[in-house]
PDB file of N, CA and C in Angstrom:
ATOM      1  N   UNK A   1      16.536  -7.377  -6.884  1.00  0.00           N
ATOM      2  CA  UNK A   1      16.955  -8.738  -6.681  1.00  0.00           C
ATOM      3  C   UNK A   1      15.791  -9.522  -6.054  1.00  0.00           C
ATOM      4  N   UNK A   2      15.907 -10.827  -6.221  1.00  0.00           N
ATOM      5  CA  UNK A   2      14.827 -11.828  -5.828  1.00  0.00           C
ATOM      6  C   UNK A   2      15.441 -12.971  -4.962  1.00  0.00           C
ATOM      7  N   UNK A   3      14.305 -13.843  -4.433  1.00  0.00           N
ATOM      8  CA  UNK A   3      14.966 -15.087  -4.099  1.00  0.00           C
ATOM      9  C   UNK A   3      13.784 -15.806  -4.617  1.00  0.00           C
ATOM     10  N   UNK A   4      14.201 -17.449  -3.550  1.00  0.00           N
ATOM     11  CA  UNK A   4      13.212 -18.121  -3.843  1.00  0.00           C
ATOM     12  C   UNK A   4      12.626 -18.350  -2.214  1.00  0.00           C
ATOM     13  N   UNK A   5      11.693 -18.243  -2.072  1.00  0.00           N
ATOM     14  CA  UNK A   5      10.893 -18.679  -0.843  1.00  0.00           C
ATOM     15  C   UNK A   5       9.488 -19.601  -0.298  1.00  0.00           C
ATOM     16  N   UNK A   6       9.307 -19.871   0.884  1.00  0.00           N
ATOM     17  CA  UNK A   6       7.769 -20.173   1.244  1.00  0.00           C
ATOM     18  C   UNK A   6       7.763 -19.609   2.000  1.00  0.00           C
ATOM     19  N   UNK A   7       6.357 -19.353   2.072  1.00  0.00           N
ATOM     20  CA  UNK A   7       5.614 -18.559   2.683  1.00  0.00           C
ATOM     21  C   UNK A   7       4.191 -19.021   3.262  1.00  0.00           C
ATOM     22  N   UNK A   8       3.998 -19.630   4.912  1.00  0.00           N
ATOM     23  CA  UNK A   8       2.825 -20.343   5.301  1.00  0.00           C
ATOM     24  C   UNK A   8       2.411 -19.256   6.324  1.00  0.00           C
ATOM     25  N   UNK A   9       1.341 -19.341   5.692  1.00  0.00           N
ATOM     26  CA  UNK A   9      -0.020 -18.660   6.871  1.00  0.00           C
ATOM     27  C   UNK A   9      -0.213 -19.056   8.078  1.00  0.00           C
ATOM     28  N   UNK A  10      -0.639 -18.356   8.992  1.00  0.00           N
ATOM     29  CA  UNK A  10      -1.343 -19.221  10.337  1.00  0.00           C
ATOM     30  C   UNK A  10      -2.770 -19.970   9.785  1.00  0.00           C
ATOM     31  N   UNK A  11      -3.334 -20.878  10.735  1.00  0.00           N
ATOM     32  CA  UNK A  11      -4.479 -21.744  10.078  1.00  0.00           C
ATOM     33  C   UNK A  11      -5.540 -20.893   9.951  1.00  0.00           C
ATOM     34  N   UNK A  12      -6.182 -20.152  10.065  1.00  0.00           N
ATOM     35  CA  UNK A  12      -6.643 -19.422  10.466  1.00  0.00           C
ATOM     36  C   UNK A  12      -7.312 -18.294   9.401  1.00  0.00           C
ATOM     37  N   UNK A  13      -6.186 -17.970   8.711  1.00  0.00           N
ATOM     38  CA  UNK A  13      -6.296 -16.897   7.625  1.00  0.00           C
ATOM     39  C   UNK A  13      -6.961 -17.410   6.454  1.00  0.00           C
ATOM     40  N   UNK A  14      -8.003 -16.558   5.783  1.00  0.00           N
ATOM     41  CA  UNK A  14      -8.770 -17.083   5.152  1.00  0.00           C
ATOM     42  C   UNK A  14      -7.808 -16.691   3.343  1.00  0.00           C
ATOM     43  N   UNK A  15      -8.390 -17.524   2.437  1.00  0.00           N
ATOM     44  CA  UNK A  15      -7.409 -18.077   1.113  1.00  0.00           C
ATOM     45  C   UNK A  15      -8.053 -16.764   0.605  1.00  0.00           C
ATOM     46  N   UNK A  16      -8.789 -15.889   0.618  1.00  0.00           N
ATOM     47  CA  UNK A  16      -9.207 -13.891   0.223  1.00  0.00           C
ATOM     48  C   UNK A  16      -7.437 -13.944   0.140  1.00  0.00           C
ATOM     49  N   UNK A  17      -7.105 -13.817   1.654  1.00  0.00           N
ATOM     50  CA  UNK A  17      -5.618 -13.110   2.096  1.00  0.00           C
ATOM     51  C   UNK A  17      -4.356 -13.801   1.884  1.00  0.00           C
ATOM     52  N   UNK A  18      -4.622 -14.932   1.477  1.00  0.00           N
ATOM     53  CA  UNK A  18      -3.143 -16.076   0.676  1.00  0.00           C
ATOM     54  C   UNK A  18      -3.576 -15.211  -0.749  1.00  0.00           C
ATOM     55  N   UNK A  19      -4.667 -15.398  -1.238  1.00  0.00           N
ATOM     56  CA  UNK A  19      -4.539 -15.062  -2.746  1.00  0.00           C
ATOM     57  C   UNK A  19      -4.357 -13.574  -3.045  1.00  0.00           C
ATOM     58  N   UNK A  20      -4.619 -12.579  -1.844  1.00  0.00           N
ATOM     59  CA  UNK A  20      -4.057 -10.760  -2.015  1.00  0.00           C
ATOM     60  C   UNK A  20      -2.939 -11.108  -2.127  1.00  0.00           C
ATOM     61  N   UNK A  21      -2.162 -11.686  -0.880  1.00  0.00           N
ATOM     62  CA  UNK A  21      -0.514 -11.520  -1.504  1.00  0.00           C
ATOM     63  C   UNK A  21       0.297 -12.320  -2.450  1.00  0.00           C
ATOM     64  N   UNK A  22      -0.548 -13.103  -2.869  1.00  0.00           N
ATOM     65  CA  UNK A  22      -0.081 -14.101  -4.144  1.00  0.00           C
ATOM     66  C   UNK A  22      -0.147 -12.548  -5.255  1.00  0.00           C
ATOM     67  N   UNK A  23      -0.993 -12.376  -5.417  1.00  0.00           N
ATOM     68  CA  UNK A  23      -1.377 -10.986  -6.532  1.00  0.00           C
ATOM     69  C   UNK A  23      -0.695 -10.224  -6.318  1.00  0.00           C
ATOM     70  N   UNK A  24      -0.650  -9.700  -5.132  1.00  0.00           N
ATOM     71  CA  UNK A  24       0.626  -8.213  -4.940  1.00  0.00           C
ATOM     72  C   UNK A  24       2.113  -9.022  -5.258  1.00  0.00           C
ATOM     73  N   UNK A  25       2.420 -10.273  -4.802  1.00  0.00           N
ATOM     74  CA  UNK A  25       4.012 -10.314  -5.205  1.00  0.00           C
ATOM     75  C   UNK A  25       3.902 -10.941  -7.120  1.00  0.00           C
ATOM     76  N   UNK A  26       3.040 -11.194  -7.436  1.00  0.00           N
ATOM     77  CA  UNK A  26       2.452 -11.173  -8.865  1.00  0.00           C
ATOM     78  C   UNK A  26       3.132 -10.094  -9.676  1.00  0.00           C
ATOM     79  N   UNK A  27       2.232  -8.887  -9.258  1.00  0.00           N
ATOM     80  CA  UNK A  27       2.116  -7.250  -9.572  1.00  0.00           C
ATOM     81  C   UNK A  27       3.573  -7.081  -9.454  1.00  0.00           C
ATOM     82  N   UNK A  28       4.510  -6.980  -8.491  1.00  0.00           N
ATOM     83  CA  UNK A  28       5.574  -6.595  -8.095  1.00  0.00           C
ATOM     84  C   UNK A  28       6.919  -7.122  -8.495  1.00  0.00           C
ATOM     85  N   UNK A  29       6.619  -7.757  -9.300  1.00  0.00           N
ATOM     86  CA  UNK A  29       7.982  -8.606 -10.342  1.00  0.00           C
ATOM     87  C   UNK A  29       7.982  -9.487 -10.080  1.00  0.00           C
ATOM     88  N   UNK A  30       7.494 -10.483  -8.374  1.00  0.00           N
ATOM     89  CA  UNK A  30       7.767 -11.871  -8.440  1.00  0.00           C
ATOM     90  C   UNK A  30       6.934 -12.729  -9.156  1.00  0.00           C
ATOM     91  N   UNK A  31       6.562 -14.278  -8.843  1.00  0.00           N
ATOM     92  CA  UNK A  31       6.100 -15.122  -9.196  1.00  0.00           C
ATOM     93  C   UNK A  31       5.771 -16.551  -7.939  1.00  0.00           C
ATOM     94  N   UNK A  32       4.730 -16.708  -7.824  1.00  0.00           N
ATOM     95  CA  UNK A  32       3.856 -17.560  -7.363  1.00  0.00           C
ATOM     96  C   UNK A  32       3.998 -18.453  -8.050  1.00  0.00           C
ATOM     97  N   UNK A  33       4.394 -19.475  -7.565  1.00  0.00           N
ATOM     98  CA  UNK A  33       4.843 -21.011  -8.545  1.00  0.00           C
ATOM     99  C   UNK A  33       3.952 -22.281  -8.078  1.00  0.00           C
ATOM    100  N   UNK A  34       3.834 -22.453  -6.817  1.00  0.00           N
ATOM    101  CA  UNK A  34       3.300 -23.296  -6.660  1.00  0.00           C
ATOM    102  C   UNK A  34       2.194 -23.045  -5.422  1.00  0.00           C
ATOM    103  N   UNK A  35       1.299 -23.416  -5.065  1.00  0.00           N
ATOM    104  CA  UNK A  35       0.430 -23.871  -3.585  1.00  0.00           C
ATOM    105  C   UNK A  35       0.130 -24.761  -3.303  1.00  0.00           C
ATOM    106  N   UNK A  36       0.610 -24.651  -1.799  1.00  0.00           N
ATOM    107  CA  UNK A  36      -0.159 -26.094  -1.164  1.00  0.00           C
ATOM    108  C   UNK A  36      -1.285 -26.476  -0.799  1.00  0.00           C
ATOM    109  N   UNK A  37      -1.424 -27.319  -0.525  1.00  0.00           N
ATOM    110  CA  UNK A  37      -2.949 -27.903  -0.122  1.00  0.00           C
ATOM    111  C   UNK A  37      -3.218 -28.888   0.957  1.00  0.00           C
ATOM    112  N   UNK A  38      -2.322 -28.714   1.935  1.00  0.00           N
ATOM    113  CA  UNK A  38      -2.064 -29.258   3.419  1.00  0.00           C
ATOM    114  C   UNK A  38      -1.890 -27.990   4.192  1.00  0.00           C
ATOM    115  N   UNK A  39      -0.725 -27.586   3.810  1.00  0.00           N
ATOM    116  CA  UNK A  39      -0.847 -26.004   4.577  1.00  0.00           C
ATOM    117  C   UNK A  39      -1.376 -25.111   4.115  1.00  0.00           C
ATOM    118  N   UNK A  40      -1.146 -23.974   4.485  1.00  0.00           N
ATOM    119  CA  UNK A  40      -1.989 -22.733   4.043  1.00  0.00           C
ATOM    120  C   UNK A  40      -0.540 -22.038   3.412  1.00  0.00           C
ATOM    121  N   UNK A  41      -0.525 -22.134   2.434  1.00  0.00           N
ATOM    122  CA  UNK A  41       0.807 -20.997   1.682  1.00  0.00           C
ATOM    123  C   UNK A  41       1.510 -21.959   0.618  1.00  0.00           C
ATOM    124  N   UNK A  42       2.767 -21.039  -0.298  1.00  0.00           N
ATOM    125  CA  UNK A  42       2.955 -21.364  -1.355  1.00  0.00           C
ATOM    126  C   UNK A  42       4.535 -21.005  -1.717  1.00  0.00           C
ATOM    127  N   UNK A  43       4.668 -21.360  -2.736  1.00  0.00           N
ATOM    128  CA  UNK A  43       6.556 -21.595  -2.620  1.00  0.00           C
ATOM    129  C   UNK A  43       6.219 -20.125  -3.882  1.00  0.00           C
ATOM    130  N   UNK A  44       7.086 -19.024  -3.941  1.00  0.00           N
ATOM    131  CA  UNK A  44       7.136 -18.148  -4.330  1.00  0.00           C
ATOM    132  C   UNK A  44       8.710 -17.478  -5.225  1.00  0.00           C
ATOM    133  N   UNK A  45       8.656 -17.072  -6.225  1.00  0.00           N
ATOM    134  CA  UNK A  45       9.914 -15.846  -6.105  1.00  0.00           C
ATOM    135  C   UNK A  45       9.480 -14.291  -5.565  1.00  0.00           C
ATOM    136  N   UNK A  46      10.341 -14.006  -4.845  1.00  0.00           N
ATOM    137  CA  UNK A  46       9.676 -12.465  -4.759  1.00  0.00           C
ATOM    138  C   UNK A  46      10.394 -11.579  -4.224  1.00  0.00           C
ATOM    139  N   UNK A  47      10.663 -10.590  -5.044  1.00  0.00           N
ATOM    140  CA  UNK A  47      11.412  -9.711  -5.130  1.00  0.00           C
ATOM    141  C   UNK A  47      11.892  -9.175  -3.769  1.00  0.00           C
ATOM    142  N   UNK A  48      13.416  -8.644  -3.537  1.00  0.00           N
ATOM    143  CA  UNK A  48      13.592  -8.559  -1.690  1.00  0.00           C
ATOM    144  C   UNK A  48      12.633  -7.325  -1.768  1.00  0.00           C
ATOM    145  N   UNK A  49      12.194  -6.040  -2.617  1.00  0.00           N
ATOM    146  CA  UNK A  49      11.029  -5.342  -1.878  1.00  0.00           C
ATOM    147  C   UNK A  49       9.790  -5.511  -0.922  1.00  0.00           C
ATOM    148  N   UNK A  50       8.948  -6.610  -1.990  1.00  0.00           N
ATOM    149  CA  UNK A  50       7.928  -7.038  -1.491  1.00  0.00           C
ATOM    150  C   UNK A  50       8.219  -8.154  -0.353  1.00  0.00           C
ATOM    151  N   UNK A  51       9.746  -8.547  -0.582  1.00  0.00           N
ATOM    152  CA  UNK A  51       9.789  -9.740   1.053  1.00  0.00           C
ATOM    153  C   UNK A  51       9.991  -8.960   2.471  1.00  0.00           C
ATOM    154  N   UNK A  52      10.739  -7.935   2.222  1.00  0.00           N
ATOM    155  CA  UNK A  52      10.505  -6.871   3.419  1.00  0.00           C
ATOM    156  C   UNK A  52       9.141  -6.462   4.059  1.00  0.00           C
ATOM    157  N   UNK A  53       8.186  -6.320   3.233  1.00  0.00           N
ATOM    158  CA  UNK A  53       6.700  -6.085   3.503  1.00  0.00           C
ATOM    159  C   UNK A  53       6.278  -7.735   4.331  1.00  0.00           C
ATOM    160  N   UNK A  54       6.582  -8.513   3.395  1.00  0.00           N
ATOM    161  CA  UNK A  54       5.486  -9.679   4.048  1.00  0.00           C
ATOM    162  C   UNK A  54       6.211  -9.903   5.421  1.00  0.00           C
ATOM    163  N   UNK A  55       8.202 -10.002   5.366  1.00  0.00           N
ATOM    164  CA  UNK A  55       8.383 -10.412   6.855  1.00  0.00           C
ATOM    165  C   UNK A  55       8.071  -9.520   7.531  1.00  0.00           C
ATOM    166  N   UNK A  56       7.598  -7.817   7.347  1.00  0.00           N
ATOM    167  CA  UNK A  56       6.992  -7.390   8.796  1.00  0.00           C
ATOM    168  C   UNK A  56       5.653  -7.846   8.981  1.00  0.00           C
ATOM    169  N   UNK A  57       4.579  -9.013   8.434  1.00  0.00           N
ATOM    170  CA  UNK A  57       3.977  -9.463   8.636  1.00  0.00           C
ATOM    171  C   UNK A  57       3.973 -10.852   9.803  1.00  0.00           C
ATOM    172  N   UNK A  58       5.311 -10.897   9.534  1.00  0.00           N
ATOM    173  CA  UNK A  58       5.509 -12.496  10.076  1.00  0.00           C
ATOM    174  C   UNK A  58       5.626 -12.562  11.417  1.00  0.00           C
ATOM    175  N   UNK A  59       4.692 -13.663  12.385  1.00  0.00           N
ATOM    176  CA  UNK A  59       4.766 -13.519  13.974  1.00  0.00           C
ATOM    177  C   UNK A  59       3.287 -12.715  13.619  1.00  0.00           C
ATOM    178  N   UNK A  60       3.050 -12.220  13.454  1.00  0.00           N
ATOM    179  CA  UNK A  60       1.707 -11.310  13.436  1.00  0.00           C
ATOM    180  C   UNK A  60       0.492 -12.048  13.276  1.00  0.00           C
ATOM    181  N   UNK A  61      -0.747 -11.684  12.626  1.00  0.00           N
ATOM    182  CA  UNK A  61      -2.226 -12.582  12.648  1.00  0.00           C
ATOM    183  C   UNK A  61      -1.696 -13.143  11.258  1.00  0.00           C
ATOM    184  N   UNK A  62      -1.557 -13.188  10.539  1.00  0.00           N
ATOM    185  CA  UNK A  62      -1.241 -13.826   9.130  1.00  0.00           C
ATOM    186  C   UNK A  62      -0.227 -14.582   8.643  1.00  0.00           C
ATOM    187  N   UNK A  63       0.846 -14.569   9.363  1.00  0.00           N
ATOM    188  CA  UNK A  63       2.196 -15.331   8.458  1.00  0.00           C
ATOM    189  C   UNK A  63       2.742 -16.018   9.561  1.00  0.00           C
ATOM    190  N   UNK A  64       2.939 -17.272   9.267  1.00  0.00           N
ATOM    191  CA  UNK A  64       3.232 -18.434  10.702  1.00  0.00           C
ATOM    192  C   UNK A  64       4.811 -18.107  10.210  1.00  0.00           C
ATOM    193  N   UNK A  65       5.540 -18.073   8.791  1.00  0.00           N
ATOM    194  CA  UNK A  65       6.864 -17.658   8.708  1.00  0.00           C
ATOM    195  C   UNK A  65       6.862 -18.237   7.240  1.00  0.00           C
ATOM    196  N   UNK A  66       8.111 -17.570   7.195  1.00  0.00           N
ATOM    197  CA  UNK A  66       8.913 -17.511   5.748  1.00  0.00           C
ATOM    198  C   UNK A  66      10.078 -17.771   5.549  1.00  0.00           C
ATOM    199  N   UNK A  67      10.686 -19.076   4.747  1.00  0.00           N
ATOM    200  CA  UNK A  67      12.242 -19.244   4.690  1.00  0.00           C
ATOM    201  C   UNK A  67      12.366 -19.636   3.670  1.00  0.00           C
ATOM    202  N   UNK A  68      13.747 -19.419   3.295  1.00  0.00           N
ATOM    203  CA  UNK A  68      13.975 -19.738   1.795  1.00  0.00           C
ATOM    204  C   UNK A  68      14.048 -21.063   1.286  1.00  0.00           C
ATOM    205  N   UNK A  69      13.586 -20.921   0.621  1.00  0.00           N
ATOM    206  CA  UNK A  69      13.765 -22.455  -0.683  1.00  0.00           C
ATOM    207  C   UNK A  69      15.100 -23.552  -0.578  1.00  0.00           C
ATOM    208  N   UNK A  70      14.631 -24.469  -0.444  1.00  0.00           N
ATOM    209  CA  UNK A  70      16.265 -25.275  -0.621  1.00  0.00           C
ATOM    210  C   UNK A  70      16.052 -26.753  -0.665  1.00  0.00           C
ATOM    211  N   UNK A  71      16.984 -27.271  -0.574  1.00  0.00           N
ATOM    212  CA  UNK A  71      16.895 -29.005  -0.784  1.00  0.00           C
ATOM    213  C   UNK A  71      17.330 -29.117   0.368  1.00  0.00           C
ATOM    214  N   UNK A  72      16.587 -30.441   1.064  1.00  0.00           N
ATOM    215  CA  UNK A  72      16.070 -30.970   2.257  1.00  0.00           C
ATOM    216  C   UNK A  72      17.018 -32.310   1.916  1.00  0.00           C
ATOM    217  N   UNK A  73      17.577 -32.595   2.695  1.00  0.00           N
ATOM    218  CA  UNK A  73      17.544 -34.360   2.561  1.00  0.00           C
ATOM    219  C   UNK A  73      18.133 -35.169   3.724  1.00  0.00           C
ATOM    220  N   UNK A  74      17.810 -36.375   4.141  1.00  0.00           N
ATOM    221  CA  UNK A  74      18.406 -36.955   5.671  1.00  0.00           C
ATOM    222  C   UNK A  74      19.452 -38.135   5.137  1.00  0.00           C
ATOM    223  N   UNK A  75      20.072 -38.336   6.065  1.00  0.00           N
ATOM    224  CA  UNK A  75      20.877 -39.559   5.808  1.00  0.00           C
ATOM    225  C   UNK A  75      20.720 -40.367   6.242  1.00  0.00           C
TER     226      UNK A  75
END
């Protein structure tokens, strides 16, 4: 099973290590859909295997956090 997510880096992390795990959730059934270019990271599908891996990344030197996809809107 999959979802949909983002996924932002700390500032810090160099685009080598946005674009390894763009490739590994690539490799791994998901899909990399879009990147940004204000922050550091990218709106993703990716399989719950490979999302288990990246959130034990998260809080750590590399991943400022990860939440799922959704529609935003104010009133």
């Amino acid at each position: 099973m999959s979802g949909n997510y983002i996924v932002v880096f700390k500032k810090d992390v160099s685009q080598d290590t946005i674009d390894k795990h763009a490739n590994e959730i690539n490799q791994n059934g998901g899909e990399v859909q879009s990147r940004f270019g204000v922050i550091k990271g990218f709106k993703a599908v990716i399989p719950d295997t490979y999302l288990t891996q990246l959130q034990s990344l998260q809080g750590g030197s590399e991943i400022d956090y990860i939440e799922p996809d959704g529609t935003v809107s104010t009133q």
